[in-house]
PDB file of N, CA and C in Angstrom:
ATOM      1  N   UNK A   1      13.426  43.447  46.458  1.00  0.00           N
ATOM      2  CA  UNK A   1      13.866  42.873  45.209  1.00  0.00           C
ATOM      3  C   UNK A   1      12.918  41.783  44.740  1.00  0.00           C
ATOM      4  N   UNK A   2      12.315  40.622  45.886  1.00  0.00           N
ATOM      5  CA  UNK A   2      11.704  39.476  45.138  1.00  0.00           C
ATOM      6  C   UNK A   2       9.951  40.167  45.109  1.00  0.00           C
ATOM      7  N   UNK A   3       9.808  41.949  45.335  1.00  0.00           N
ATOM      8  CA  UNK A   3       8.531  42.427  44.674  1.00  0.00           C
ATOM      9  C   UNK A   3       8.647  42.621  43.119  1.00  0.00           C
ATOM     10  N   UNK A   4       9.512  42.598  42.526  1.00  0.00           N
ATOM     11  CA  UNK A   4      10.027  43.198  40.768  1.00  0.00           C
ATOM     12  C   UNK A   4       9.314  41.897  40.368  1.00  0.00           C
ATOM     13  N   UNK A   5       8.276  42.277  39.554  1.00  0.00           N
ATOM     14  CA  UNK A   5       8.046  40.865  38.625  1.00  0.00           C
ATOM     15  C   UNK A   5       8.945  40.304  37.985  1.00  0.00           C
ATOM     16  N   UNK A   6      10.024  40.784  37.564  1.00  0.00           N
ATOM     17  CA  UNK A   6      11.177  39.787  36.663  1.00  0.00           C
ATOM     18  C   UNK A   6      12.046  39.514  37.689  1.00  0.00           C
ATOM     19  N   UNK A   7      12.035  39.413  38.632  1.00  0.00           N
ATOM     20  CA  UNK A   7      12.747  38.593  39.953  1.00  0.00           C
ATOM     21  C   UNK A   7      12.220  37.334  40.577  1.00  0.00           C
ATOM     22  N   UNK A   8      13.361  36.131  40.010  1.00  0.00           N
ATOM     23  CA  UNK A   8      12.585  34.734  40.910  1.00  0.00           C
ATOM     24  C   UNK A   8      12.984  34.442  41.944  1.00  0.00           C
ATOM     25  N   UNK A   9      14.031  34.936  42.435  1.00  0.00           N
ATOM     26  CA  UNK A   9      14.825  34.890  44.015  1.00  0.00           C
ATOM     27  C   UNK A   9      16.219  35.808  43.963  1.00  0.00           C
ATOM     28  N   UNK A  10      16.994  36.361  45.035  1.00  0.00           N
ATOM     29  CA  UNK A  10      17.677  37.123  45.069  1.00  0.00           C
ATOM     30  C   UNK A  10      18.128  36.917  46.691  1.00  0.00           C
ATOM     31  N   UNK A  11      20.049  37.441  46.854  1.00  0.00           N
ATOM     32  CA  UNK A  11      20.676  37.277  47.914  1.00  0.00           C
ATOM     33  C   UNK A  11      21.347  38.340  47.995  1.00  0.00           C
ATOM     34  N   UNK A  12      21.485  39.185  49.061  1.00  0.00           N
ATOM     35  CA  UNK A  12      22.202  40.001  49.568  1.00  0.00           C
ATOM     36  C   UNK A  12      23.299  39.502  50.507  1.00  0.00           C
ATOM     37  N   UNK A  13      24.743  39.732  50.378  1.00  0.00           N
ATOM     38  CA  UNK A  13      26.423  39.130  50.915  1.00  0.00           C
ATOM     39  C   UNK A  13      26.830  40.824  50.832  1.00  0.00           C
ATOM     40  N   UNK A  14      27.708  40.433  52.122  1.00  0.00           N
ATOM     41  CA  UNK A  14      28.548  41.978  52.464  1.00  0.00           C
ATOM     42  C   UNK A  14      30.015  41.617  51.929  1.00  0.00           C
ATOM     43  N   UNK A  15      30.749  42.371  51.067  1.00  0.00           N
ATOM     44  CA  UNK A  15      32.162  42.095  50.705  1.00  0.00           C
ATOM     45  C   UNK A  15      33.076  43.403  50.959  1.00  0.00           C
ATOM     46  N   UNK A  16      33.886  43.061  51.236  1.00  0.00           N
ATOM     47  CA  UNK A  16      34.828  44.166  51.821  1.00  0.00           C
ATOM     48  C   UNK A  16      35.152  45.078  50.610  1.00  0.00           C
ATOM     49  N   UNK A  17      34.594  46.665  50.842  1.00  0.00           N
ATOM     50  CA  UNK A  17      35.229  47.951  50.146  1.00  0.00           C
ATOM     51  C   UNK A  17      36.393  47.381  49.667  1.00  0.00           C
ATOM     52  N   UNK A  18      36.640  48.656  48.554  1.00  0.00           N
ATOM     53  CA  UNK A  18      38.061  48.756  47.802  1.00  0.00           C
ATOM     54  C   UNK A  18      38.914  49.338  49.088  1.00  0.00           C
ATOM     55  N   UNK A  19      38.723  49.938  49.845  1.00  0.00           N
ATOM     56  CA  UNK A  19      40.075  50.278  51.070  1.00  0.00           C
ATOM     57  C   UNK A  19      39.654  48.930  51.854  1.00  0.00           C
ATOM     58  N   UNK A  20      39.090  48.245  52.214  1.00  0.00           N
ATOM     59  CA  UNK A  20      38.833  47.393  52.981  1.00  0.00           C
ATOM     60  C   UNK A  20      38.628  47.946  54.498  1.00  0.00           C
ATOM     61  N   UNK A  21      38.198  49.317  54.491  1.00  0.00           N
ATOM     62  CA  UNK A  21      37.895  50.065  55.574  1.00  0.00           C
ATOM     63  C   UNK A  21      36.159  49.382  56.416  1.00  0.00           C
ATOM     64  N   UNK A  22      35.644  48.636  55.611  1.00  0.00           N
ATOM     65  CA  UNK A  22      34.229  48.590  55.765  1.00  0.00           C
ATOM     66  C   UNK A  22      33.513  47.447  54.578  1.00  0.00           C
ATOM     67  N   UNK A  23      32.423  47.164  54.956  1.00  0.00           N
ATOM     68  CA  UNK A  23      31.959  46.448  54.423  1.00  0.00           C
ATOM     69  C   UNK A  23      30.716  46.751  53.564  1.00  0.00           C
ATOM     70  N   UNK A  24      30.666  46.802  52.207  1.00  0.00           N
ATOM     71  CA  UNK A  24      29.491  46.816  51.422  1.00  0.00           C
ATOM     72  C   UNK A  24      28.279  45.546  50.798  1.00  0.00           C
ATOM     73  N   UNK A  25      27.259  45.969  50.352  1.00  0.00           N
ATOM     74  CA  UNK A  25      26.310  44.894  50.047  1.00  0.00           C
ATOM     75  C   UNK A  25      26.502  44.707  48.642  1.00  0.00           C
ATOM     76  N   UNK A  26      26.223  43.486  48.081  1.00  0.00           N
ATOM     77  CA  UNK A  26      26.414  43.023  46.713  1.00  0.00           C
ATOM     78  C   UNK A  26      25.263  42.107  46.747  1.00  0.00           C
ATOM     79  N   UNK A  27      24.158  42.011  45.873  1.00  0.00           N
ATOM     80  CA  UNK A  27      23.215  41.655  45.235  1.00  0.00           C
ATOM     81  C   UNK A  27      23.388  41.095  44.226  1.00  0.00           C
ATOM     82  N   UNK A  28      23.069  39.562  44.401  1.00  0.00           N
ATOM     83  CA  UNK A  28      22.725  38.706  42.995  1.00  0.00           C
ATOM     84  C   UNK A  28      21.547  38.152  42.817  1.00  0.00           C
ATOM     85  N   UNK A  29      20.747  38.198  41.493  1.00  0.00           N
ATOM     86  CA  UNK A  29      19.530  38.218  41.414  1.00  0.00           C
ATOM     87  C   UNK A  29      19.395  37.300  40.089  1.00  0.00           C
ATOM     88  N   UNK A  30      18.667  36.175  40.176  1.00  0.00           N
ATOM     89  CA  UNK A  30      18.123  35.375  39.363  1.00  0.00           C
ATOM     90  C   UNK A  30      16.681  36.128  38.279  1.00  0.00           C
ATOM     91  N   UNK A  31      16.692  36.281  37.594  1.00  0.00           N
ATOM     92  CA  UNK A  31      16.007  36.398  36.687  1.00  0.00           C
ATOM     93  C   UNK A  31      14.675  35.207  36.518  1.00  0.00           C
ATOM     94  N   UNK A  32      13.094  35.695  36.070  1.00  0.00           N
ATOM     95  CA  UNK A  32      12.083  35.216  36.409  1.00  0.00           C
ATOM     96  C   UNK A  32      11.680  34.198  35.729  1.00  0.00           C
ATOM     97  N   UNK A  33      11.472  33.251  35.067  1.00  0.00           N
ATOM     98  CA  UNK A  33      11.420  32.321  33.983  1.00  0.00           C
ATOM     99  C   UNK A  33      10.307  32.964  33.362  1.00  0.00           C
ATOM    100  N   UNK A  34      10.410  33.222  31.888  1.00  0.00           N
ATOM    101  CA  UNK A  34       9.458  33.685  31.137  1.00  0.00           C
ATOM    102  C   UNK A  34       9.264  35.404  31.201  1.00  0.00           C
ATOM    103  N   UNK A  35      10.316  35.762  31.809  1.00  0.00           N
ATOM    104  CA  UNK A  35      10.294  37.393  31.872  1.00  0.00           C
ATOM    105  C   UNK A  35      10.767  38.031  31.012  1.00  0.00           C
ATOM    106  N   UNK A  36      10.120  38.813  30.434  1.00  0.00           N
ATOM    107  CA  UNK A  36      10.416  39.318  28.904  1.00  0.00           C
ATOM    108  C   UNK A  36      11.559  40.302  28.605  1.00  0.00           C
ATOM    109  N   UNK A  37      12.234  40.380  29.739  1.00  0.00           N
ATOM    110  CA  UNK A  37      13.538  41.344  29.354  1.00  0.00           C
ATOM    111  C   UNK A  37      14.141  41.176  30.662  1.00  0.00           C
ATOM    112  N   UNK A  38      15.427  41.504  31.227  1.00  0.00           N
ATOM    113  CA  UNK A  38      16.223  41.679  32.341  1.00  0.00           C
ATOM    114  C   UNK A  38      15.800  43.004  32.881  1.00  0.00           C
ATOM    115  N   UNK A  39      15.368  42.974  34.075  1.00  0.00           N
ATOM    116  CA  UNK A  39      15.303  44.431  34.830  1.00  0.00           C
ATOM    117  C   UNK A  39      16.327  45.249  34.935  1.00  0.00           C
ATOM    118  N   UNK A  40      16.381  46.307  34.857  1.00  0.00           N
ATOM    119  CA  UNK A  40      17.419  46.841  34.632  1.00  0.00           C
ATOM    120  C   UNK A  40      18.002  47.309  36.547  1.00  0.00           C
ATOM    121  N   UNK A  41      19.006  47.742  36.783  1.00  0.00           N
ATOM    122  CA  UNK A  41      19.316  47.580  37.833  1.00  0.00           C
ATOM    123  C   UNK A  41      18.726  48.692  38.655  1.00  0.00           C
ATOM    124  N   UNK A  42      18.555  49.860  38.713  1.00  0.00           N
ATOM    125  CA  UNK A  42      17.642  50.342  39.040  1.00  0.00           C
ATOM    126  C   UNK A  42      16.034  50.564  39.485  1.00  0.00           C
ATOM    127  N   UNK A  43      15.957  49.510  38.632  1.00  0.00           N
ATOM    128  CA  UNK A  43      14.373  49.320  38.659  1.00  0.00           C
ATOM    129  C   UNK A  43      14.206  48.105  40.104  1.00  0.00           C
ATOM    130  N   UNK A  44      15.341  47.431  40.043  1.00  0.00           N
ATOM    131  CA  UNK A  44      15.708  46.816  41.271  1.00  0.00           C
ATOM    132  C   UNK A  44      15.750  47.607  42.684  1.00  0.00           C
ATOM    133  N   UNK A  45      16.659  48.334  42.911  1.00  0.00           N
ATOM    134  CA  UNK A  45      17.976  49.249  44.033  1.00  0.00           C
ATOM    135  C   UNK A  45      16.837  50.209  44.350  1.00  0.00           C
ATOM    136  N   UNK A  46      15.967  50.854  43.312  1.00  0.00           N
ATOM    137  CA  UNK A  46      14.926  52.162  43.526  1.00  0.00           C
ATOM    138  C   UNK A  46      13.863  52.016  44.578  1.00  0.00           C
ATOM    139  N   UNK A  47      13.245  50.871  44.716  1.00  0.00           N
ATOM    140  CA  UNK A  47      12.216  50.489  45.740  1.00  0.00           C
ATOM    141  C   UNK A  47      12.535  50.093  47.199  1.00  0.00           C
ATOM    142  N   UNK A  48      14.047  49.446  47.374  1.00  0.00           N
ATOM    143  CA  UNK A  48      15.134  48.929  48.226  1.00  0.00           C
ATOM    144  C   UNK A  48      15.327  49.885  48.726  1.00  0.00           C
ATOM    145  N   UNK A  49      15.647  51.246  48.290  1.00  0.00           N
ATOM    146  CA  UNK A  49      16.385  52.731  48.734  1.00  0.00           C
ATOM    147  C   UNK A  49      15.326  53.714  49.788  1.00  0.00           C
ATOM    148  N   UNK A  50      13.960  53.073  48.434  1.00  0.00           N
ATOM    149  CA  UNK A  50      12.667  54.260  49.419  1.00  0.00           C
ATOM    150  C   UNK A  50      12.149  53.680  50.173  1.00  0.00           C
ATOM    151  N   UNK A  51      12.567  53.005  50.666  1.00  0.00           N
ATOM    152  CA  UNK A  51      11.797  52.094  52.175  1.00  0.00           C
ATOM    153  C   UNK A  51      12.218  53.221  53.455  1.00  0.00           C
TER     154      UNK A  51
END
């Protein structure tokens, strides 16, 4: 995530599923000062996935 040029820092927190069977990741991501549009979320999650 902090490779995306419109990313100035970013945190990954695990919060409990809708059954509360398990635990999922939730990503919040600060935006870059002077970055000319919001990344869209994909453009984020896509590089994260193909590792």
């Amino acid at each position: 995530m902090l490779g995306h040029p419109g990313v100035a820092d970013a945190a990954v927190v695990a919060v409990n599923s809708r059954s509360g069977a398990t635990e999922v990741p939730v990503a919040f991501v600060t935006r870059r000062a002077g970055a000319s549009r919001v990344p869209k979320e994909q453009e984020i999650i896509n590089p994260c996935t193909s590792r």
